[in-house]
Protein backbone atom coordinates (compact mmCIF):
# COMPACT_ATOMS: atom_id res chain seq x y z
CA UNK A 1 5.90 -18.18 -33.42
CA UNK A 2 7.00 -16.32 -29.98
CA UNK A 3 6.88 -12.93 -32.03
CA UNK A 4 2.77 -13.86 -32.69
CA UNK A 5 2.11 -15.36 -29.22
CA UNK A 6 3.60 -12.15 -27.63
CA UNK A 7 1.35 -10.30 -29.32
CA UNK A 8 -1.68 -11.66 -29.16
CA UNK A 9 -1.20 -12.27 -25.28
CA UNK A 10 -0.34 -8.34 -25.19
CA UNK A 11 -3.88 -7.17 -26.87
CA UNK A 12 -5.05 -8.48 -23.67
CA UNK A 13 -2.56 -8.48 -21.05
CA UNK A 14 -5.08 -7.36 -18.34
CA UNK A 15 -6.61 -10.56 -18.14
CA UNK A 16 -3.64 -12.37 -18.24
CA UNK A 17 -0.77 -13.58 -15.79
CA UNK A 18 2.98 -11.83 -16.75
CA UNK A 19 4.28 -12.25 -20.53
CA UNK A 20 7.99 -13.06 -20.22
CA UNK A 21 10.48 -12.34 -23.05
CA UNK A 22 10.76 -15.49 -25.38
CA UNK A 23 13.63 -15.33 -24.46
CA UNK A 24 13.22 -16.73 -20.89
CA UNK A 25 12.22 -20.22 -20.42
CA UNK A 26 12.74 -23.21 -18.52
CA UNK A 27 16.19 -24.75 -19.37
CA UNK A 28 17.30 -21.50 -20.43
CA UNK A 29 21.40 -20.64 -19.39
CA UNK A 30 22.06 -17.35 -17.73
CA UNK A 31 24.99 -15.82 -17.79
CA UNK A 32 27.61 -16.35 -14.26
CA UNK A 33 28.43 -14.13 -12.11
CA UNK A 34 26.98 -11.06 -13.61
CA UNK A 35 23.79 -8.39 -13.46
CA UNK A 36 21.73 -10.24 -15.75
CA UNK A 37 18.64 -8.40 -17.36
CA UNK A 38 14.73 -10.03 -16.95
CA UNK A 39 12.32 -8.24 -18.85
CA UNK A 40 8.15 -8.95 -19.97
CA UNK A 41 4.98 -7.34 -19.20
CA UNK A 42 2.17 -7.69 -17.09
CA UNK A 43 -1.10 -5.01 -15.91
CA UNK A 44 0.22 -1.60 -16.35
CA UNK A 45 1.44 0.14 -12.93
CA UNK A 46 1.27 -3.79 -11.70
CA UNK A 47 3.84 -4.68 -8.94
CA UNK A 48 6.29 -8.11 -9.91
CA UNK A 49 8.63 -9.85 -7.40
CA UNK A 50 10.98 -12.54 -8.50
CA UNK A 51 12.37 -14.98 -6.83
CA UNK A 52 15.34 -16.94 -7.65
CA UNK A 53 16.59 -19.89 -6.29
CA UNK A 54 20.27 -19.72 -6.36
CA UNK A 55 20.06 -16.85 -3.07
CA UNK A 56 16.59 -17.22 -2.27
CA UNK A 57 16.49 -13.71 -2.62
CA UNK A 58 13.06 -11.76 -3.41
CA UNK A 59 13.12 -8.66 -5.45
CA UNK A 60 10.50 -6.43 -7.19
CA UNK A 61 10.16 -4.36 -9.81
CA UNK A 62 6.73 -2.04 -11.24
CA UNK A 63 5.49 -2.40 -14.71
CA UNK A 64 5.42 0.97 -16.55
CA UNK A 65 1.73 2.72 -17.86
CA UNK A 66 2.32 0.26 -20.88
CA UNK A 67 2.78 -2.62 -18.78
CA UNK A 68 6.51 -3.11 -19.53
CA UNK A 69 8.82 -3.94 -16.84
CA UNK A 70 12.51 -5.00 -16.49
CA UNK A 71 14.92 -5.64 -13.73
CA UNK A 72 18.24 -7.17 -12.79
CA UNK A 73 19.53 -9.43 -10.86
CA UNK A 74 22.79 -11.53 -9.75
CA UNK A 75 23.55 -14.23 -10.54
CA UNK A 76 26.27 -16.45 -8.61
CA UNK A 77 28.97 -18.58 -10.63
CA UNK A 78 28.17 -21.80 -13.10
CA UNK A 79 25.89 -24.51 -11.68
CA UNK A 80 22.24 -25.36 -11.10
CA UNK A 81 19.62 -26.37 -12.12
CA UNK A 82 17.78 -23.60 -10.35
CA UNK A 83 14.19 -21.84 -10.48
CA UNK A 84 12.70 -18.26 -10.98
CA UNK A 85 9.35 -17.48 -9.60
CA UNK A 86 7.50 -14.23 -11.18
CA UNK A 87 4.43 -13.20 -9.36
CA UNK A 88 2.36 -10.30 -9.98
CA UNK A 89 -0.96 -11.86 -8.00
CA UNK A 90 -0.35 -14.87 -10.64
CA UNK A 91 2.64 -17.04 -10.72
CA UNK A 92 4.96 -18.24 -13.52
CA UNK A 93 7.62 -20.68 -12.84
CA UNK A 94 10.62 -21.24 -15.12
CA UNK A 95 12.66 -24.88 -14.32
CA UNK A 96 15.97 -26.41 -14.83
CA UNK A 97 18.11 -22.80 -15.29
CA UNK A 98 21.29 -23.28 -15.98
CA UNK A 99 24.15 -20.65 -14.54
CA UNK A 100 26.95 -20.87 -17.13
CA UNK A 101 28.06 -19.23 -20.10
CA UNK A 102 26.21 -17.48 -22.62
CA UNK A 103 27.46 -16.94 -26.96
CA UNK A 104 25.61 -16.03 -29.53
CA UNK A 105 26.01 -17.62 -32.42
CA UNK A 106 25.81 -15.59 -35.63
CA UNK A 107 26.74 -14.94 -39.43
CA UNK A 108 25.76 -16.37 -42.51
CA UNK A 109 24.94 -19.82 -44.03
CA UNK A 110 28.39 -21.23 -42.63
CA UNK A 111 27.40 -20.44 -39.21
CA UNK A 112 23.66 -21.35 -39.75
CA UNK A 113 24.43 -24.89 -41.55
CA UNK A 114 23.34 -27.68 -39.06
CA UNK A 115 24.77 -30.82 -38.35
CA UNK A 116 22.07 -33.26 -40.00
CA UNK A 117 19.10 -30.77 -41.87
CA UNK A 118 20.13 -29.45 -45.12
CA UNK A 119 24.02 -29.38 -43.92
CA UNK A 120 24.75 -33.21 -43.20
CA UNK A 121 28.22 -32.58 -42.15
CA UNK A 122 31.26 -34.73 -41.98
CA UNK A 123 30.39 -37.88 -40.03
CA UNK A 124 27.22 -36.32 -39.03
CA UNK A 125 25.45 -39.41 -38.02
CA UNK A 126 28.21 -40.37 -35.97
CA UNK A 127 28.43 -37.10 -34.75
CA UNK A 128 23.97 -37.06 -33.47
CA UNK A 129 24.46 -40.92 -31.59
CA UNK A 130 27.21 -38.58 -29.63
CA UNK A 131 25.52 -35.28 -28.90
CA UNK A 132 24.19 -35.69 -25.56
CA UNK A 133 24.89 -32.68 -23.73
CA UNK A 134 22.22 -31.90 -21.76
CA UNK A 135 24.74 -28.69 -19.98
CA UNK A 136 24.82 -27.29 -23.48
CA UNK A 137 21.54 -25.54 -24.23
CA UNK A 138 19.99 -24.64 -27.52
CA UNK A 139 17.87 -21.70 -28.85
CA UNK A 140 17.12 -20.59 -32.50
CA UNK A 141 15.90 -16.87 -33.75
CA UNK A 142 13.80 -17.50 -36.94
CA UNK A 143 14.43 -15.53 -40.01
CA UNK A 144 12.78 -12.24 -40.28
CA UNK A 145 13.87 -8.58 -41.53
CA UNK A 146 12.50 -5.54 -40.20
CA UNK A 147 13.37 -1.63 -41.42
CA UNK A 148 12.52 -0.79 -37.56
CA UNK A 149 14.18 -1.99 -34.74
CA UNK A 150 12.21 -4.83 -32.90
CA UNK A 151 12.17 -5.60 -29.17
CA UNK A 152 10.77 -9.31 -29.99
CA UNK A 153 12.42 -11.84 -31.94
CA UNK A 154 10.27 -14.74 -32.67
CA UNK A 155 12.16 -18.08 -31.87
CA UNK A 156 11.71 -21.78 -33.43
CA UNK A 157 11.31 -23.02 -29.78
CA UNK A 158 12.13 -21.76 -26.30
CA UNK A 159 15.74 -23.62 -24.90
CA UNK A 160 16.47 -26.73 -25.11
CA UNK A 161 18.44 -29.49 -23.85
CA UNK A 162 21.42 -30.46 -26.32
CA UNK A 163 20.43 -33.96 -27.82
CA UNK A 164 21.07 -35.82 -30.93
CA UNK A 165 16.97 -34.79 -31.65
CA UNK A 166 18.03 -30.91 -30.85
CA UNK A 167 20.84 -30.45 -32.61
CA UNK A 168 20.11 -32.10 -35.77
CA UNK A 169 19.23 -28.73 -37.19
CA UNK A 170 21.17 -26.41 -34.95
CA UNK A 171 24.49 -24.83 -36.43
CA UNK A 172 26.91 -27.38 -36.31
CA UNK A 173 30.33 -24.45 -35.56
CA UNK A 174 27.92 -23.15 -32.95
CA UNK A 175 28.20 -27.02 -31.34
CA UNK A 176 31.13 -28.17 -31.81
CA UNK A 177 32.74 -25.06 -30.13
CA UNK A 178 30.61 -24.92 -27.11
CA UNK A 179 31.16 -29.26 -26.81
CA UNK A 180 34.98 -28.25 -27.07
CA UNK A 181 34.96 -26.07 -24.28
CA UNK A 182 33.23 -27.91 -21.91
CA UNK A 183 34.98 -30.77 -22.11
CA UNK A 184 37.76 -28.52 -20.78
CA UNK A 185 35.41 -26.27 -18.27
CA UNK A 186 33.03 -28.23 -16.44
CA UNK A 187 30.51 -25.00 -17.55
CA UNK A 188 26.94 -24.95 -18.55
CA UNK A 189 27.14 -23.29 -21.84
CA UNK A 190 23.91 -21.66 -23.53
CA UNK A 191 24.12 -20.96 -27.54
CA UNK A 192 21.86 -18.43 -29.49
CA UNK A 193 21.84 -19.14 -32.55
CA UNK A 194 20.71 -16.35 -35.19
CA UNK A 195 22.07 -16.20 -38.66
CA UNK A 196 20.62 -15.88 -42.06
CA UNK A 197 22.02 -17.57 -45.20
CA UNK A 198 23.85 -15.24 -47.60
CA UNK A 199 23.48 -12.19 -46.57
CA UNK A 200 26.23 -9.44 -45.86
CA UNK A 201 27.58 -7.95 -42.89
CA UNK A 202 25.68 -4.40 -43.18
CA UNK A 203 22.50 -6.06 -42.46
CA UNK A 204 23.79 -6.78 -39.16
CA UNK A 205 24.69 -3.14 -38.11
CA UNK A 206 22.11 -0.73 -36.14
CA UNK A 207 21.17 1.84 -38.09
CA UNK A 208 22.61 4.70 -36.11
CA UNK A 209 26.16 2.91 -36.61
CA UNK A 210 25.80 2.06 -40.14
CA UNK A 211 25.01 5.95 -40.69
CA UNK A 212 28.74 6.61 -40.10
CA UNK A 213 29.93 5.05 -42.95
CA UNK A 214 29.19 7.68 -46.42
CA UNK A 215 28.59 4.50 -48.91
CA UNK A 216 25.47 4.22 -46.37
CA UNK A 217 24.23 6.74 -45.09
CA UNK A 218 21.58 8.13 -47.30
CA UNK A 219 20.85 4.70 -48.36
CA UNK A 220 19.66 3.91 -44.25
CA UNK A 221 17.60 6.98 -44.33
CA UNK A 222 15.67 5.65 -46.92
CA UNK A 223 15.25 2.33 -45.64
CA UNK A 224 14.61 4.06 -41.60
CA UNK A 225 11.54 6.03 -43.34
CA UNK A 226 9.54 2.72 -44.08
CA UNK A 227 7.94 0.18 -42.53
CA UNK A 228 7.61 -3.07 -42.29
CA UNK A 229 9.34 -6.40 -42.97
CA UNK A 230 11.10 -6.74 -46.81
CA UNK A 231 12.04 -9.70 -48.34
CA UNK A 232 15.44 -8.96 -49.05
CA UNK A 233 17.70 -9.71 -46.25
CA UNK A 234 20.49 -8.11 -47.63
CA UNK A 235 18.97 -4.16 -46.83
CA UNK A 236 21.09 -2.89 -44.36
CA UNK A 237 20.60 -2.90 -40.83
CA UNK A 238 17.26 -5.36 -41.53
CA UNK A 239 18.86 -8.19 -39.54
CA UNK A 240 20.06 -6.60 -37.03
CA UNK A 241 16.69 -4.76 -35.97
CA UNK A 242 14.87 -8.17 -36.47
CA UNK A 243 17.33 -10.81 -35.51
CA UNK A 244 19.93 -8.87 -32.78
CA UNK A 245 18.57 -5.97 -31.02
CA UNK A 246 15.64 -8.07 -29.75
CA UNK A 247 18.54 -10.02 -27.81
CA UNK A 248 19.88 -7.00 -25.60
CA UNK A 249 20.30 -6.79 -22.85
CA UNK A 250 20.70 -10.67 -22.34
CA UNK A 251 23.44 -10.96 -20.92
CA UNK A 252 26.06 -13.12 -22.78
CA UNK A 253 30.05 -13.78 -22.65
CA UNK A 254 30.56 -12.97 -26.44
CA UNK A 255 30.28 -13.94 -29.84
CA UNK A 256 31.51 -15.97 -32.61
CA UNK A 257 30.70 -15.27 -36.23
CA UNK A 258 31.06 -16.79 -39.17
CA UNK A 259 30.39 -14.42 -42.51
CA UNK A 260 32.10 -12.95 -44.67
CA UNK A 261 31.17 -14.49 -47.97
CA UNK A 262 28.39 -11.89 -49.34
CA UNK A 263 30.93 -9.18 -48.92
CA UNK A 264 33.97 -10.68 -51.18
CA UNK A 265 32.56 -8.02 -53.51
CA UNK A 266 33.27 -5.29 -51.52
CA UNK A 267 36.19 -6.54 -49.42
CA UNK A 268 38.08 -3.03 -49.48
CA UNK A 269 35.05 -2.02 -47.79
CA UNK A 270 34.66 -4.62 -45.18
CA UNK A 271 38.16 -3.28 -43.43
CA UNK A 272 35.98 -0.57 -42.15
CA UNK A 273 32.44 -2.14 -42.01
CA UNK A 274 33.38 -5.53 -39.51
CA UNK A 275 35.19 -3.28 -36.83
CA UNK A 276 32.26 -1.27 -36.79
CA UNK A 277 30.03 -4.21 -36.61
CA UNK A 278 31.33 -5.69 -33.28
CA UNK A 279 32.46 -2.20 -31.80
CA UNK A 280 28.44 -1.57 -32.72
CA UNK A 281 27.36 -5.01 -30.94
CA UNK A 282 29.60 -3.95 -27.80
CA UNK A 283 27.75 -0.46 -27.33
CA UNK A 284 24.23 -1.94 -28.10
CA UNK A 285 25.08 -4.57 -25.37
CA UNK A 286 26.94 -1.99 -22.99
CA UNK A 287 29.52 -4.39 -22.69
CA UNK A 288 32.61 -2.43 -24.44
CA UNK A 289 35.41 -5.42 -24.11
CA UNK A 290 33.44 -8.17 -25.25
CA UNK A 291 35.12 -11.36 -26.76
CA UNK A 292 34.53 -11.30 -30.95
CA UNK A 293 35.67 -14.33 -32.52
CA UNK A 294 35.35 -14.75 -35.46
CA UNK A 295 35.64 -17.21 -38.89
CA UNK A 296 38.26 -16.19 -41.70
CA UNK A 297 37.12 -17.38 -45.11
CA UNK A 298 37.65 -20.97 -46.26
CA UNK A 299 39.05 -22.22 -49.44
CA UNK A 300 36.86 -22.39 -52.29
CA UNK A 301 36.48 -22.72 -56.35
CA UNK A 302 39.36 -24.28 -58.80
CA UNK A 303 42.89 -23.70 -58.12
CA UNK A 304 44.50 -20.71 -59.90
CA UNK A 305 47.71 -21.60 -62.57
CA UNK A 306 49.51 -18.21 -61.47
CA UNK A 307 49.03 -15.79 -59.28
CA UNK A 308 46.14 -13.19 -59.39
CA UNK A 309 44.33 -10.84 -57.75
CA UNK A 310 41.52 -11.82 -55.53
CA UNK A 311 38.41 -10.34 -53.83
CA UNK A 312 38.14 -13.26 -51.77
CA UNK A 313 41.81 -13.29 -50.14
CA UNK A 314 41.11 -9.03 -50.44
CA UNK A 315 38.52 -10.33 -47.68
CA UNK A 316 40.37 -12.55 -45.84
CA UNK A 317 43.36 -9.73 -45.34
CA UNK A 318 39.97 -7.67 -43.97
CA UNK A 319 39.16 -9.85 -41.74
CA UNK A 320 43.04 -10.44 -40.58
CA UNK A 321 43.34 -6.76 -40.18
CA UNK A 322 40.13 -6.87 -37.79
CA UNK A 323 42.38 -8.71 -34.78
CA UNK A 324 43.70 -4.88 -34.19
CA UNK A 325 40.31 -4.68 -32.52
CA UNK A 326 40.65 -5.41 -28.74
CA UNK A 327 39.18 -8.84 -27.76
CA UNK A 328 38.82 -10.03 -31.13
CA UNK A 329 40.17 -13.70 -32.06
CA UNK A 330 40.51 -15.54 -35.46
CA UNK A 331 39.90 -18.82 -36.46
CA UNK A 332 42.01 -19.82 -39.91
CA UNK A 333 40.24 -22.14 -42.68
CA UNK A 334 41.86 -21.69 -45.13
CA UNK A 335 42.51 -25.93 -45.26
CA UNK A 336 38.96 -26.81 -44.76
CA UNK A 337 36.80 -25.63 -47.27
CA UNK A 338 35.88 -27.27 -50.65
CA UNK A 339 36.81 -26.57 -54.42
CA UNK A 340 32.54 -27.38 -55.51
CA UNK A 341 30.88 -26.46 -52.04
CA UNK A 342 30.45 -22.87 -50.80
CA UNK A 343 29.70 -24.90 -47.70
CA UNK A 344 32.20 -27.58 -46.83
CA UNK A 345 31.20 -30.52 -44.42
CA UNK A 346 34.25 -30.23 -41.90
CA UNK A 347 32.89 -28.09 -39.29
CA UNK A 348 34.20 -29.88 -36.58
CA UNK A 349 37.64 -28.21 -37.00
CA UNK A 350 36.51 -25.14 -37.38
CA UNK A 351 34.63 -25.45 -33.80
CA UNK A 352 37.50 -26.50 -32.29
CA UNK A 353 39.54 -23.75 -33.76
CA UNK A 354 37.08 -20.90 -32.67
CA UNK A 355 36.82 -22.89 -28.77
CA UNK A 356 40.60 -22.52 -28.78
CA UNK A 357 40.36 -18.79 -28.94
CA UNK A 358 37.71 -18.65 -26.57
CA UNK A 359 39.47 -20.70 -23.85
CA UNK A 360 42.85 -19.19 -24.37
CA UNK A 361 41.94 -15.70 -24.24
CA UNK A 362 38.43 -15.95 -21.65
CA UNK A 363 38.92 -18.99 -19.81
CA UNK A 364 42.58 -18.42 -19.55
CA UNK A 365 44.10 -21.58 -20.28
CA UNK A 366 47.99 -21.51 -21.64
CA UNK A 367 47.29 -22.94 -25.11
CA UNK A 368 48.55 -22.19 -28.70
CA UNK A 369 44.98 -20.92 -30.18
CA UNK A 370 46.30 -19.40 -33.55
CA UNK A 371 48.46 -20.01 -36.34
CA UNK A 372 51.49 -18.33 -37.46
CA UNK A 373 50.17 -14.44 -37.81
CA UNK A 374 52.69 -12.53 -40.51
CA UNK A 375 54.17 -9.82 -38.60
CA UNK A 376 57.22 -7.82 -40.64
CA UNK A 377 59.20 -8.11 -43.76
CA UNK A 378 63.00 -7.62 -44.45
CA UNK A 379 64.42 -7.00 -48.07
CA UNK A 380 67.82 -8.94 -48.15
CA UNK A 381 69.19 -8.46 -51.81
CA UNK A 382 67.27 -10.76 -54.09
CA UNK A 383 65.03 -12.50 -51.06
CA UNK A 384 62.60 -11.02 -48.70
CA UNK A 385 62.79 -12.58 -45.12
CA UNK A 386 59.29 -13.06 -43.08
CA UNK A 387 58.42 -12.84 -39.40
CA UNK A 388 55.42 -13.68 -37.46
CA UNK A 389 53.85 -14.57 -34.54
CA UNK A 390 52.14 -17.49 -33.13
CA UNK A 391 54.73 -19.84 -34.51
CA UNK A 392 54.16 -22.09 -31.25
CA UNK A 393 56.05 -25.27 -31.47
CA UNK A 394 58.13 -23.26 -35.10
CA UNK A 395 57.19 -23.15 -38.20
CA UNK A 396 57.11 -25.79 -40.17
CA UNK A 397 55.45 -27.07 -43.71
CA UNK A 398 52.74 -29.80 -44.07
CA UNK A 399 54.11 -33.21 -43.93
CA UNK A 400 57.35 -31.80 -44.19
CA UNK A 401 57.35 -30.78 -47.11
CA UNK A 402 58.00 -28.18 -49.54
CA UNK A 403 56.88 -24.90 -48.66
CA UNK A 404 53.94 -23.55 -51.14
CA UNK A 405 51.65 -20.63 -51.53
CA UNK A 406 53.95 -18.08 -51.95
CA UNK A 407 54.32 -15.13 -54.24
CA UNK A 408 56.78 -12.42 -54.76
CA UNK A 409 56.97 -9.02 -56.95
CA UNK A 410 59.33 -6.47 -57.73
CA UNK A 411 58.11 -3.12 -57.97
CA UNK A 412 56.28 -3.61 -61.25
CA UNK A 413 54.03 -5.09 -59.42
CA UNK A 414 53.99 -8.68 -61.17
CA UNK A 415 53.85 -11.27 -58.98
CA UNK A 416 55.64 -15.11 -59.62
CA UNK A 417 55.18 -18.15 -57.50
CA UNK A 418 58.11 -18.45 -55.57
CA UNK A 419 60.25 -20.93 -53.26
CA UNK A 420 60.08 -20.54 -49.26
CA UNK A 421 62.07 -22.04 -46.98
CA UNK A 422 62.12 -21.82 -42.85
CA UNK A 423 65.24 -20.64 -41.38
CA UNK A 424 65.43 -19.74 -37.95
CA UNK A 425 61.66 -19.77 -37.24
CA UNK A 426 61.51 -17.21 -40.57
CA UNK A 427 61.01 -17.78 -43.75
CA UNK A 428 62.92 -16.40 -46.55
CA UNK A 429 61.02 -16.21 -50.15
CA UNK A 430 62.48 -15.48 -53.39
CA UNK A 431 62.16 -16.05 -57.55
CA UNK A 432 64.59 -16.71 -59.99
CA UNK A 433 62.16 -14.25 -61.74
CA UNK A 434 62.53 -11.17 -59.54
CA UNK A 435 66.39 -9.82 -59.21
CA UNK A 436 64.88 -6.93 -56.57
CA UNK A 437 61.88 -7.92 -54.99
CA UNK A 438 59.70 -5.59 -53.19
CA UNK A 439 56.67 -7.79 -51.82
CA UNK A 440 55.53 -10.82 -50.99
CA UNK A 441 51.93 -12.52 -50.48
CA UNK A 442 50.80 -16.08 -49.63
CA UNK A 443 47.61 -18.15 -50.23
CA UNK A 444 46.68 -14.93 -52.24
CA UNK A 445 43.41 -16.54 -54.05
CA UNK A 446 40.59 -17.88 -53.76
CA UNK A 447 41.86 -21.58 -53.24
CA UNK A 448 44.95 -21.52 -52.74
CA UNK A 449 47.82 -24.14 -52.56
CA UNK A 450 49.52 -23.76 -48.75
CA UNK A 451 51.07 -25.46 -46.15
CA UNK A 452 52.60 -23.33 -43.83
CA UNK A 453 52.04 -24.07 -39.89
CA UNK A 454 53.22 -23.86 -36.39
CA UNK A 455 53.91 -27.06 -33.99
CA UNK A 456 50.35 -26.80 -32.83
CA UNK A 457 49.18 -27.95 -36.18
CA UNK A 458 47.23 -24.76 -36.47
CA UNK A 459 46.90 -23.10 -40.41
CA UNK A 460 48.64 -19.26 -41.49
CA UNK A 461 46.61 -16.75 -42.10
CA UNK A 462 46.76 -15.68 -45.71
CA UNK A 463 48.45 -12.30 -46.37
CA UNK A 464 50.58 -9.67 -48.46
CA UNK A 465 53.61 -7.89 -47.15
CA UNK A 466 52.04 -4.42 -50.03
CA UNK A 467 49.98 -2.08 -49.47
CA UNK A 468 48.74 -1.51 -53.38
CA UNK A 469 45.69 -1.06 -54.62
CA UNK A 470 43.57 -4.32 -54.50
CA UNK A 471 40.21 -5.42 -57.21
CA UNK A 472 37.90 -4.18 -54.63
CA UNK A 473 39.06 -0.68 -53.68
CA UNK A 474 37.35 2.02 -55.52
C-alpha cells in the first residue's frame, strides 16, 4: 500500500505538500544518539526545513531536479515523545517520536510467525491480554520481490504502538526480545519487521555482493538483466532489493535473524554465504561493526536410532562457525523446536535468548548470554577430552542426569553413540566400540537427543571436533 500511494502522489508532486518515506510516521522510533537519515520528495529545486523538537533546532535541506531530498540530523539519547515539522511552503507534522533503539527484524517463516495469526504460539492468548507496550513500536514490510533494487518498500501500516491488537500478527521472536530488553533498559525500542516464509539466505544479499560468490555469479547477471517483480522469492538477491535496501539509511542498532532452514540443502555453502550476508548488510548500511544476532536451527523431524550424517546439523555447524564474524551473537535452539512442526510454538525462549545477546554484548550488562561453545579437543588413549567456553555457572547435564548426544569415531570414520561425563568443567567421551578414537560430535542430527548446559541454564551448541567431508559439500 505505501509503495502505490508513493507513487501516485509522485506523478504529481507539484501540486502536492512533501512525500515522506513510508518509513517516517508518527509514533515512529529513531535511533539515539546518532546522525539519523530523513529522506522524501517535494517540488524539484524546492527548499525544506525541519524542525525537531528534541533541540528545537531548524535545519534545511534542497530537493534535487527530481524532487528528491535527504538530510540528517541528531538525535539526543532515548526519550520523548517528540515532533518533526517539514515545511516546504506546506507543513507536515509527524507526533509521538520515540528516541530509542532501532532492530530489524528479519529471516524466514520462524522470524515472520506471529504471536496469534497463523502462528498461535505457546500461551498466546495469555501472552496478547499482556502486550501492552506502548515504548515498543511496530512496523511491517509486505512481501514483494524485485530483480532491481527498490528505494520504496511498501508497508502493511505506518508504526504503531505495541498492543495486544498490534501484535497479534507481528513476529512473535521479534517481541519477545525487544519486551526482554526493556524490562531491563528503560529504552524505547522500534522493530522492523521484514521476512518472507521459506525462502533462503541468497535472496537477501545485494547483488553486487552475491556476485562474489562463483555458484552465483552468472546466475545474478541473468536475473540483474530483467525486470520486474517474480513470483519466486527464492531468486537471489529479490528480497533484498524489495524488502532491505528500501530500509537504508534508517538508522538502526542491529539485527536479529532467524533463517536458515531453506539452505539445509546447501549447508557447506552457507559457511561462506551468511558471513557475506551481514558483512553485505554492514556496508549497505555504512555501519561496519553492527550487532548480527542471529537464530541457530531448532530441533526437528523423528529421532535418529544411530548416528548419521546430517544437512541440518551441517547447517547448524555453519551457522556456529559464523560467531568468527565480529559483533555477531548466537542464540541456541536446539531444545525448543518440535519433532511434527517446522515451526514450534515456544518462541518466547528463543526471544529471551537472542535479548540476552543483545544486552550483554550492546547494552553491556555482565550476564551469561550463551551456552557452552566447544572450543578444543585432547586425544587421551581410548577417550577424547572436550573444552569450551561459556560454561558459566559449569557444565552440567539436564536434570542431572546422564550425559547424551554424543558420538565418537576412530579414523574409519564410523561414528557410535558414546558415554560423556563432566570432569573438571570438561567432558571426557569415549566407546567401548572405538579402542583409538579420533573425533567426536554432539547433537549431530536433525533432532537430536542432548542435554548438555552451563549454570545459566542456557543449551550447547551442536558440533564436531572433524573436519571431513560432510552430505552437503560438493
Amino acid at each position: 500500500m505505501g509503495m502505490v500511494l508513493f507513487m501516485l502522489m509522485r506523478t504529481n508532486v507539484a501540486s502536492a505538500k512533501i512525500i515522506l518515506s513510508p518509513l517516517f510516521s508518527d509514533n515512529m522510533v529513531l535511533q539515539q544518539k546518532d546522525n539519523v537519515a530523513l529522506w522524501g520528495m517535494s517540488e524539484a529545486n524546492k527548499i525544506i526545513t525541519i524542525t525537531t523538537s528534541w533541540n528545537k533546532k531548524l535545519v534545511t535541506t534542497k530537493a534535487d531536479a527530481a524532487g528528491n531530498w535527504k538530510i540528517k540530523v541528531a538525535t539526543p539519547k532515548a526519550g520523548g515523545p517528540y515532533t518533526i515539522i517539514f515545511n516546504d511552503g506546506d507543513e507536515v507534522l509527524l507526533n509521538n517520536i520515540l528516541i530509542g533503539e532501532v532492530w530489524v527484524c528479519s529471516g524466514q517463516s520462524n522470524m515472520e510467525m506471529p504471536v496469534e495469526g497463523w502462528g498461535k504460539i505457546k500461551n498466546y492468548k495469555e501472552e496478547l491480554a499482556t502486550a501492552n507496550y506502548p515504548n515498543i513500536r511496530l512496523i511491517t514490510v509486505e512481501k514483494s520481490t524485485s530483480t532491481q533494487p527498490l528505494t520504496q518498500a511498501n508497508f502493511k501500516n505506518g508504526w504503531q504502538l505495541c498492543s495486544s491488537k498490534t501484535v497479534a500478527n507481528f513476529s512473535a521472536v521479534a517481541y519477545f526480545f525487544a519486551r526482554n530488553i526493556q524490562q531491563h533498559h528503560n529504552i524505547p525500542i522500534g522493530l522492523i519487521q521484514t521476512a518472507y516464509t521459506g525462502t533462503p539466505a541468497e535472496s537477501w544479499v545485494s547483488e553486487p555482493s552475491l556476485k562474489t560468490m562463483p555458484d552465483y555469479d552468472s546466475l545474478v547477471n541473468v536475473i540483474a538483466a530483467k525486470a520486474g517483480s517474480p513470483k519466486d522469492s527464492h531468486i537471489p538477491t529479490v528480497l533484498f532489493n524489495a524488502m532491505i535496501n528500501p530500509l537504508i539509511p534508517y538508522a538502526i542498532r542491529g539485527v536479529i535473524w532467524y533463517q536458515g532452514e531453506g539452505n539445509a540443502a546447501k549447508a557447506y555453502q552457507y559457511k561462506t554465504l551468511f558471513p557475506l550476508l551481514i558483512n553485505d548488510w554492514r556496508q549497505r548500511w555504512e555501519r561496519k561493526n553492527m550487532p548480527f544476532y542471529f537464530v541457530q536451527l531448532a530441533n526437528f523431524k523423528e529421532v535418529n536410532a544411530q548416528p548419521e550424517e546430517s544437512g541440518w546439523a551441517e547447517l547448524r555447524v555453519a551457522q556456529l562457525q559464523t560467531l568468527s564474524v565480529p559483533n555477531t551473537g548466537m542464540a541456541v535452539a536446539i531444545d525448543l523446536g518440535e519433532v511434527k512442526d517446522i515451526h514450534p510454538k515456544n518462541k518466547q525462549d528463543v526471544g529471551l535468548r537472542l535479548a540476552l545477546i543483545a544486552r550483554a554484548k550492546t547494552y553491556n550488562e555482565k550476564i551469561a548470554y550463551s551456552g557452552p561453545l566447544y572450543k578444543s579437543f585432547k586425544v587421551e588413549g581410548n577417550k577424547i577430552k572436550l573444552f569450551f567456553n561459556h560454561t558459566d555457572g559449569g557444565l552440567q547435564s539436564k536434570g542431572n542426569g546422564e550425559l547424551k548426544g554424543f558420538a565418537i569415531a576412530g579414523a574409519n570414520k564410523r561414528f557410535y553413540w558414546a558415554k560423556a561425563t563432566i570432569k573438571n568443567n570438561k567432558i571426557i567421551v569415549w566407546a567401548d566400540e572405538v579402542k583409538d578414537p579420533v573425533a567426536v560430535r554432539y547433537a549431530w542430527a536433525i533432532n537430536p537427543i542432548c542435554n548438555l548446559y552451563n549454570g545459566a541454564g542456557l543449551p550447547a551448541s551442536p558440533f564436531r571436533t572433524d573436519m571431513w567431508k560432510g552430505i552437503t559439500e560438493k
